[in-house]
N, C-alpha and C. Protein backbone atom coordinates (compact mmCIF):
# COMPACT_ATOMS: atom_id res chain seq x y z
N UNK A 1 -0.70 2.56 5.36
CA UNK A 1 -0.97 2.80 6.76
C UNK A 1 0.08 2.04 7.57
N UNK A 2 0.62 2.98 8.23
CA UNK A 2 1.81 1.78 9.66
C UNK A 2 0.75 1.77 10.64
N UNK A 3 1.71 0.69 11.41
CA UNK A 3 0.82 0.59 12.39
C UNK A 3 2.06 -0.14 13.50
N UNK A 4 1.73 -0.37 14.85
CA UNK A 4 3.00 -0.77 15.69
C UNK A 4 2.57 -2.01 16.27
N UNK A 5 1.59 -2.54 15.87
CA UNK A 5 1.32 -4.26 16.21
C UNK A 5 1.98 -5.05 17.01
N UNK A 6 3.17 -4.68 16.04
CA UNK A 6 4.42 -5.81 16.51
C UNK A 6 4.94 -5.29 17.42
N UNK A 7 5.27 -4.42 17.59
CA UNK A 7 5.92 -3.22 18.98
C UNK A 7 4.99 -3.64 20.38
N UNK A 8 3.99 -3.02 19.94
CA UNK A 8 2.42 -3.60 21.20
C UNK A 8 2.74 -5.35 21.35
N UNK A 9 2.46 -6.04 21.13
CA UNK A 9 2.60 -7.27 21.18
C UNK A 9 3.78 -7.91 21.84
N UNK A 10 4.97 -7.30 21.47
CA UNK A 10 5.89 -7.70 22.15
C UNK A 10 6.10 -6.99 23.68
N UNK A 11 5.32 -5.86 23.77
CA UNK A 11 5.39 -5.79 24.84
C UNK A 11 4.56 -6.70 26.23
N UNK A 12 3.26 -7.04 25.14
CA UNK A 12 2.20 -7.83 26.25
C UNK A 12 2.95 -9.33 26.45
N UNK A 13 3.78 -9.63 25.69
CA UNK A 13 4.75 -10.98 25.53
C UNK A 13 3.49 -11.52 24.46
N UNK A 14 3.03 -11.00 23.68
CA UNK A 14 1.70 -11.65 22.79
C UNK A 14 2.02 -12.33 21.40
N UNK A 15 1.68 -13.47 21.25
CA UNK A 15 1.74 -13.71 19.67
C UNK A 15 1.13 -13.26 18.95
N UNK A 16 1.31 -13.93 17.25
CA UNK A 16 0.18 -13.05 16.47
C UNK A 16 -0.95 -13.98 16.89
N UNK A 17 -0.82 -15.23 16.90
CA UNK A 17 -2.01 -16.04 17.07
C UNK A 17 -2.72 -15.82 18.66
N UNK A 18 -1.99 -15.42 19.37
CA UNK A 18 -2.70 -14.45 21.13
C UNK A 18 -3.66 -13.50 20.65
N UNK A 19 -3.05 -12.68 19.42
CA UNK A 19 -3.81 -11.47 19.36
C UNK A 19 -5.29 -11.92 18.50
N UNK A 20 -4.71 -12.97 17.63
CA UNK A 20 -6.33 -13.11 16.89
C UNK A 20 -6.95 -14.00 17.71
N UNK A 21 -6.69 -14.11 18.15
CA UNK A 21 -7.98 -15.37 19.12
C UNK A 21 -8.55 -14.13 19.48
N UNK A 22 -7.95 -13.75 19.77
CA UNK A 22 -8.73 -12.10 21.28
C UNK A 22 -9.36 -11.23 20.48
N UNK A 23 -9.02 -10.80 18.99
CA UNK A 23 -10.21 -10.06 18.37
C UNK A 23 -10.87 -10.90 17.22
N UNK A 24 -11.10 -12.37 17.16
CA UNK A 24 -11.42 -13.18 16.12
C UNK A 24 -11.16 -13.12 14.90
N UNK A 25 -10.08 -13.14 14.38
CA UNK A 25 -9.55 -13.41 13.09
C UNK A 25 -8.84 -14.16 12.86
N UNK A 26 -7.99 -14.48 11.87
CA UNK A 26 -7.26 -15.84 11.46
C UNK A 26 -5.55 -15.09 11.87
N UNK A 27 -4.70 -15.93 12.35
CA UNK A 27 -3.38 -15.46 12.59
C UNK A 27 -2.95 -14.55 11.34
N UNK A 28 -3.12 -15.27 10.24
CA UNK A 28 -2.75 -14.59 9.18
C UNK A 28 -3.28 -13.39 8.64
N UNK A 29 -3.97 -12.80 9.04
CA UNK A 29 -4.78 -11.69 8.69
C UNK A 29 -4.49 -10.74 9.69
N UNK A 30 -3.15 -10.91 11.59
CA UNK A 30 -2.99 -10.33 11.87
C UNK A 30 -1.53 -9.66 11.70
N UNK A 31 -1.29 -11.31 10.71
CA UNK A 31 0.86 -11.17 10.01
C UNK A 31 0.53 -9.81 8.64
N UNK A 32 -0.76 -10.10 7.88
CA UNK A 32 -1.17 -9.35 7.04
C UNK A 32 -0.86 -8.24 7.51
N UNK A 33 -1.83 -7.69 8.14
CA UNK A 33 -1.67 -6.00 9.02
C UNK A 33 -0.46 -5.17 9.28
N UNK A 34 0.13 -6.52 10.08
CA UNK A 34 1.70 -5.98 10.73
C UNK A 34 2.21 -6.04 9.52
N UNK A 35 2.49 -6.55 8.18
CA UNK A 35 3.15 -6.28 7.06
C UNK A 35 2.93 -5.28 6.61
N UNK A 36 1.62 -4.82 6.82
CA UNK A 36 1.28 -3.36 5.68
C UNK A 36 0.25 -3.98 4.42
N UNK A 37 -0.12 -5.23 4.39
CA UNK A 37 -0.16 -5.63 3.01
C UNK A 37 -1.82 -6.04 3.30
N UNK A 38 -2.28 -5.69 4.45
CA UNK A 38 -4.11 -5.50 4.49
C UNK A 38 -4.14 -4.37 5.35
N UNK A 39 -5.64 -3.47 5.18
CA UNK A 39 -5.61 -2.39 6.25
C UNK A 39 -7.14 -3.14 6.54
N UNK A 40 -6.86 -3.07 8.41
CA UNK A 40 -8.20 -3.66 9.10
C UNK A 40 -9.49 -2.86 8.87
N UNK A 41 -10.58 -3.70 9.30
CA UNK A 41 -12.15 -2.53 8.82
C UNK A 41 -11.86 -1.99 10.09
N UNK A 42 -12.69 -0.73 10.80
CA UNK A 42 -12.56 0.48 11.59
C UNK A 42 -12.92 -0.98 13.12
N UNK A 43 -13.69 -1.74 12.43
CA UNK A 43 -14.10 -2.37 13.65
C UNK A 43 -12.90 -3.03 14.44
N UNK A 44 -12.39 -4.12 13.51
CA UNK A 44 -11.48 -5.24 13.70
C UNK A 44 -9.96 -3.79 14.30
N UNK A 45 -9.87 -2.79 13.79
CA UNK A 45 -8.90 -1.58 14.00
C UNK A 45 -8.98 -1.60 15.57
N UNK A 46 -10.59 -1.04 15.80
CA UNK A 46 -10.96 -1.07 17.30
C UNK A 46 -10.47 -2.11 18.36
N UNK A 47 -10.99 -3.09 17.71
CA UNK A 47 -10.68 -4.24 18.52
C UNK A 47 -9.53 -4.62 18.97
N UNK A 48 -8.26 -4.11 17.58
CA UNK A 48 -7.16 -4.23 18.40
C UNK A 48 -6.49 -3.64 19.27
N UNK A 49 -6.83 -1.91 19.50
CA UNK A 49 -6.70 -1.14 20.04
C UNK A 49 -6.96 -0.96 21.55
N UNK A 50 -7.91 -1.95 21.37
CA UNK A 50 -8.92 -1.57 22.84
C UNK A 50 -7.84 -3.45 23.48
N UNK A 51 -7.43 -4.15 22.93
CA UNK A 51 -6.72 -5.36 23.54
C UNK A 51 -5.22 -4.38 24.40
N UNK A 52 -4.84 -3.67 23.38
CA UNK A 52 -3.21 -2.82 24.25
C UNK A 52 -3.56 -1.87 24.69
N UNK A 53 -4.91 -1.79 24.88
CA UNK A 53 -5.34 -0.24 26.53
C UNK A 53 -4.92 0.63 25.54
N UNK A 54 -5.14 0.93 24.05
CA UNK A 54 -5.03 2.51 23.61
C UNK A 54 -5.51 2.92 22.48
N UNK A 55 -5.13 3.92 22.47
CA UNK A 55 -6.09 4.82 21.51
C UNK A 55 -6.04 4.25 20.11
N UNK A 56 -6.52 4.25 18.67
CA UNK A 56 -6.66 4.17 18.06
C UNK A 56 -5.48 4.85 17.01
N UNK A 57 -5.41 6.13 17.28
CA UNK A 57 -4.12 6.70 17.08
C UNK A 57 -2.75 6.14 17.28
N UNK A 58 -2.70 5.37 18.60
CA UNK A 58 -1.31 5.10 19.60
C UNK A 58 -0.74 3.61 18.42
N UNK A 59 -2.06 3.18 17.58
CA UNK A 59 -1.45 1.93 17.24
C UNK A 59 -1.37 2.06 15.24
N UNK A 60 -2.66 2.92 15.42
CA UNK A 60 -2.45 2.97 13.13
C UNK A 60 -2.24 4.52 12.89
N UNK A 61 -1.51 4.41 11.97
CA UNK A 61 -1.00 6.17 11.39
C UNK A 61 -0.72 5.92 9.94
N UNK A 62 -1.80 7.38 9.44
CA UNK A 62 -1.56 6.93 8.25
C UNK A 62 -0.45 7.82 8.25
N UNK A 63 0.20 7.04 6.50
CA UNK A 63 1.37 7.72 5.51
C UNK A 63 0.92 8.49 4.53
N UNK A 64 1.14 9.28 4.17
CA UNK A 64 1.17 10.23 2.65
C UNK A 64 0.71 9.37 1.88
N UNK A 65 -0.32 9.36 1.06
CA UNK A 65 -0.48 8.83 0.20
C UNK A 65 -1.87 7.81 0.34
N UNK A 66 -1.62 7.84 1.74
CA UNK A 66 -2.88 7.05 2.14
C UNK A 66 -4.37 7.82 1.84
């Protein structure tokens, strides 16, 4: 699954540790994500979605194979 985390974030001027305070998780579990190397539950997905004002779509896409 991609996802544009890091794209979103740099636009809000946000860290990773900005973004997990704001949907409660550990920084590292939001470096995880943006690597590719965890996929979030639908909730924690939401949560980040709804922090950069968008759709659910606008931020995770899956790949082939997914």
């Amino acid at each position: 699954m991609k996802n544009s985390i890091k794209v979103e974030r740099a636009k809000k001027d946000m860290t990773q540790q900005d973004l997990a305070e704001k949907v409660q998780v550990s920084r590292q579990t939001i470096n995880s994500i943006e690597a590719g190397k965890y996929v979030p539950s639908t909730v924690l997905a939401l949560k980040i979605a709804r922090e950069f004002g968008a759709r659910l779509e606008d931020i995770f896409e899956l790949e082939e194979g997914d």
